[in-house]
N, C-alpha and C. Protein backbone atom coordinates (compact mmCIF):
# COMPACT_ATOMS: atom_id res chain seq x y z
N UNK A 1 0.84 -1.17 0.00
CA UNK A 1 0.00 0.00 0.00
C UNK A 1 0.89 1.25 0.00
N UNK A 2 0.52 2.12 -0.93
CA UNK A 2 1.72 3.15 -0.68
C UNK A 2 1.35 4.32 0.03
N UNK A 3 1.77 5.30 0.23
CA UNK A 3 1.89 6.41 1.37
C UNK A 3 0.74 7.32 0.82
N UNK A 4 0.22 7.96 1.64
CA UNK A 4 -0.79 8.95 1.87
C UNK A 4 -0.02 10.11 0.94
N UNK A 5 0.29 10.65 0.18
CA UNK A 5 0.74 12.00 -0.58
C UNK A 5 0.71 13.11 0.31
N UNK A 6 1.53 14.00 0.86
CA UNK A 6 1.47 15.21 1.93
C UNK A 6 1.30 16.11 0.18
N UNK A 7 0.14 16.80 0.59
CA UNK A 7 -0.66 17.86 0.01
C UNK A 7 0.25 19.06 0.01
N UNK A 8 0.59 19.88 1.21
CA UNK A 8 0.81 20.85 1.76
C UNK A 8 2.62 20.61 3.02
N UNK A 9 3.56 19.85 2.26
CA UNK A 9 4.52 19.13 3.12
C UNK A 9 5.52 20.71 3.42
N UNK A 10 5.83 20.68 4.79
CA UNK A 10 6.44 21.73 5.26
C UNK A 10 7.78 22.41 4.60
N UNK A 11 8.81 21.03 4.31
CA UNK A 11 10.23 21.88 3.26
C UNK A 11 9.96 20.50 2.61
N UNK A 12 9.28 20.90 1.04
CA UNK A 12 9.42 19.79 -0.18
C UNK A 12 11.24 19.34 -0.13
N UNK A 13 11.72 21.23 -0.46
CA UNK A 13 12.99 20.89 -0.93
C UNK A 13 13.68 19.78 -0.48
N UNK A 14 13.57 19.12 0.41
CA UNK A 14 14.49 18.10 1.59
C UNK A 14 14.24 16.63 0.95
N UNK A 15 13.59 16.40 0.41
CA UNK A 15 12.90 15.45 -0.25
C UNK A 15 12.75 15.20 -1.20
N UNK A 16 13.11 13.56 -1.70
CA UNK A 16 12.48 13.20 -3.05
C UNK A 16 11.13 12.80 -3.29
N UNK A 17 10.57 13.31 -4.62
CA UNK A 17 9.28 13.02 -4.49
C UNK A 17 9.03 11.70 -5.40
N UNK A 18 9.84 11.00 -5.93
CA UNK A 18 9.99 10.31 -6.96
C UNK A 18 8.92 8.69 -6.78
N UNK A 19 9.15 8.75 -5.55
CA UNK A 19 8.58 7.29 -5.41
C UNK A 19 8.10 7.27 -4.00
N UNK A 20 7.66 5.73 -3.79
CA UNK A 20 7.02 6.11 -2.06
C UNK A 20 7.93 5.93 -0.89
N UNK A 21 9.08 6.13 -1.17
CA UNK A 21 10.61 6.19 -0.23
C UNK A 21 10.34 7.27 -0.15
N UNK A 22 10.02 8.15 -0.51
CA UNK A 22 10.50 9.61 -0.13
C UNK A 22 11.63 9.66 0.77
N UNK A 23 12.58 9.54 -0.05
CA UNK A 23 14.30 9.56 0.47
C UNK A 23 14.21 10.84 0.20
N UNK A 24 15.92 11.31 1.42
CA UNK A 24 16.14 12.42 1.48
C UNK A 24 16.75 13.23 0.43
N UNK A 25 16.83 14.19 0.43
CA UNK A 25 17.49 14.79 -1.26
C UNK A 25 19.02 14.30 -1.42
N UNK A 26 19.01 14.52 -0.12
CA UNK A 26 21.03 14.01 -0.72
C UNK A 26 21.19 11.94 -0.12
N UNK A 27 20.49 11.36 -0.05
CA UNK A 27 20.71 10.34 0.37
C UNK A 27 19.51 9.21 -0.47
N UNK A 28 19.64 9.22 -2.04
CA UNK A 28 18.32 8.74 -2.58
C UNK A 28 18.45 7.39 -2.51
N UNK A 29 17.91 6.39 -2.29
CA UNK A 29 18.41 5.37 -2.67
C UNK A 29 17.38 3.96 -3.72
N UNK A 30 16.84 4.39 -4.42
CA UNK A 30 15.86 4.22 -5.33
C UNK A 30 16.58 3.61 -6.06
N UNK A 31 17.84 4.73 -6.75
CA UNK A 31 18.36 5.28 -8.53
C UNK A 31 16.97 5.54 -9.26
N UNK A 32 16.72 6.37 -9.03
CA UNK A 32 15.17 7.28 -9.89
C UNK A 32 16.04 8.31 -10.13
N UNK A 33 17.31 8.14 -10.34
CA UNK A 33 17.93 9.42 -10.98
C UNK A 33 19.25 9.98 -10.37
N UNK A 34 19.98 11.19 -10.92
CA UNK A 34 20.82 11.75 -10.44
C UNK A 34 20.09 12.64 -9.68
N UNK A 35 19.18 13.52 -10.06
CA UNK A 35 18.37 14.52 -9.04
C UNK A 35 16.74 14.51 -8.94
N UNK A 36 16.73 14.65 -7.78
CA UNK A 36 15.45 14.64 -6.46
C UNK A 36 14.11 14.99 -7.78
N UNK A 37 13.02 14.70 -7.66
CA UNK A 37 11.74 15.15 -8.15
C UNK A 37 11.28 15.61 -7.37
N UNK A 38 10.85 16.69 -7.65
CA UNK A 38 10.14 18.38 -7.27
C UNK A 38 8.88 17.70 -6.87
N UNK A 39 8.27 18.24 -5.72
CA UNK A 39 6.91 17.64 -5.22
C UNK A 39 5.96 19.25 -6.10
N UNK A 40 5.12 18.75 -6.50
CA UNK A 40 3.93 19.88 -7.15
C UNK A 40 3.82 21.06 -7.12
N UNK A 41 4.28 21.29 -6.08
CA UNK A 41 3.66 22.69 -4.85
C UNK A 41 5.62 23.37 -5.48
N UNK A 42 6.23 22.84 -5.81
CA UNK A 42 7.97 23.28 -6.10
C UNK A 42 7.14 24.07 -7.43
N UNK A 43 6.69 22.46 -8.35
CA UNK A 43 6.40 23.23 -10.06
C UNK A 43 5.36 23.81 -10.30
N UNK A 44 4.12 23.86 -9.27
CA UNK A 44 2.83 24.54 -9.90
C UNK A 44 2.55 25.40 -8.65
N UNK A 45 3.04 25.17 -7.92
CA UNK A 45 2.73 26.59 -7.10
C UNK A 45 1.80 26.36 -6.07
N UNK A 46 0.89 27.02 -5.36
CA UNK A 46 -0.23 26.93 -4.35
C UNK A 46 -1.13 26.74 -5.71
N UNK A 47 -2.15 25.49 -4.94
CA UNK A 47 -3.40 25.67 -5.13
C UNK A 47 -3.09 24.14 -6.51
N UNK A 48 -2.23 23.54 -6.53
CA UNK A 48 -1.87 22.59 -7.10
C UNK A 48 -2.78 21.65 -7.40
N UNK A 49 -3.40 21.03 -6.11
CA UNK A 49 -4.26 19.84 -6.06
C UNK A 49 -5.51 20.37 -6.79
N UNK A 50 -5.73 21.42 -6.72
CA UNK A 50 -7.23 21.27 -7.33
C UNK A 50 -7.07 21.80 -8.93
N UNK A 51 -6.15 21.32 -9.61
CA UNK A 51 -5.91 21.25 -11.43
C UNK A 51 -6.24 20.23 -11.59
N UNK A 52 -6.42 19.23 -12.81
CA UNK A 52 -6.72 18.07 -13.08
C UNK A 52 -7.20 17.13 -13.39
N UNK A 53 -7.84 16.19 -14.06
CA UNK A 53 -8.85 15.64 -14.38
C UNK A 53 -9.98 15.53 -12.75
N UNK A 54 -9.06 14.72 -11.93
CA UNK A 54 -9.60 14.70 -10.65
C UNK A 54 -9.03 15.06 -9.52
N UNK A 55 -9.24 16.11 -9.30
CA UNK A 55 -8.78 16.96 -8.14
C UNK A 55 -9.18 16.50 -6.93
N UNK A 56 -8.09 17.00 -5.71
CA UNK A 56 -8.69 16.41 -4.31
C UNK A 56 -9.45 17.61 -3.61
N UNK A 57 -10.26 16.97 -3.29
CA UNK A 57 -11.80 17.74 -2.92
C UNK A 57 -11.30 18.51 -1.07
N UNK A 58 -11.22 19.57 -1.11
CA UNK A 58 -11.50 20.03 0.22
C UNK A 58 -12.37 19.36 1.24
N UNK A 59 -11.95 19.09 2.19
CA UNK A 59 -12.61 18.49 3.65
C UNK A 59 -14.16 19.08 3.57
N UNK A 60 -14.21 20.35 3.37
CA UNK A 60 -16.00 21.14 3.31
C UNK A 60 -16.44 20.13 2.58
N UNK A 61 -16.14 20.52 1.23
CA UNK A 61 -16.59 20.45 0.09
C UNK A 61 -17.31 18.38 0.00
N UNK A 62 -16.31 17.88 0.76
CA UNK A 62 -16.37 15.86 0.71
C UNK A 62 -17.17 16.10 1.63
N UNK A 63 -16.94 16.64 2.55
CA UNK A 63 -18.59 16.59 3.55
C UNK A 63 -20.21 17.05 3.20
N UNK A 64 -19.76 17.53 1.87
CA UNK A 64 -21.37 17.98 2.13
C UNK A 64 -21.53 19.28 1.71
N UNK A 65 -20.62 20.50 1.64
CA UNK A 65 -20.79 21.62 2.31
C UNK A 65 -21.17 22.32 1.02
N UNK A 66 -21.95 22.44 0.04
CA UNK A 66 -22.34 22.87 -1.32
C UNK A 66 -23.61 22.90 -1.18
């Protein structure tokens, strides 16, 4: 089962986003590469999750709140 995705993760930079190791940037141990993959929020900025075919729904919004 793989890891829950952090939405909103405090320092992406520290981290690879490549796989569900999320190894540290300088300690990868995958080989998914010479350098780290950028978690979303690095390449698209705030407000990331909700682009997409299927976007993740705000806590309101899955409850009901419409």
């Amino acid at each position: 089962m793989a890891k829950k995705f952090p939405i909103h993760p405090a320092n992406p930079q520290r981290t690879c986003w490549g796989c569900d190791r999320y190894c540290a940037a300088d300690q990868m141990i995958c080989g998914n590469g010479t350098e780290r993959t950028q978690h979303p929020i690095e390449t698209f900025g705030e407000g990331w999750e909700r682009e997409g075919l299927d976007p993740v729904k705000p806590d309101e919004e899955a409850a009901g709140g419409r």
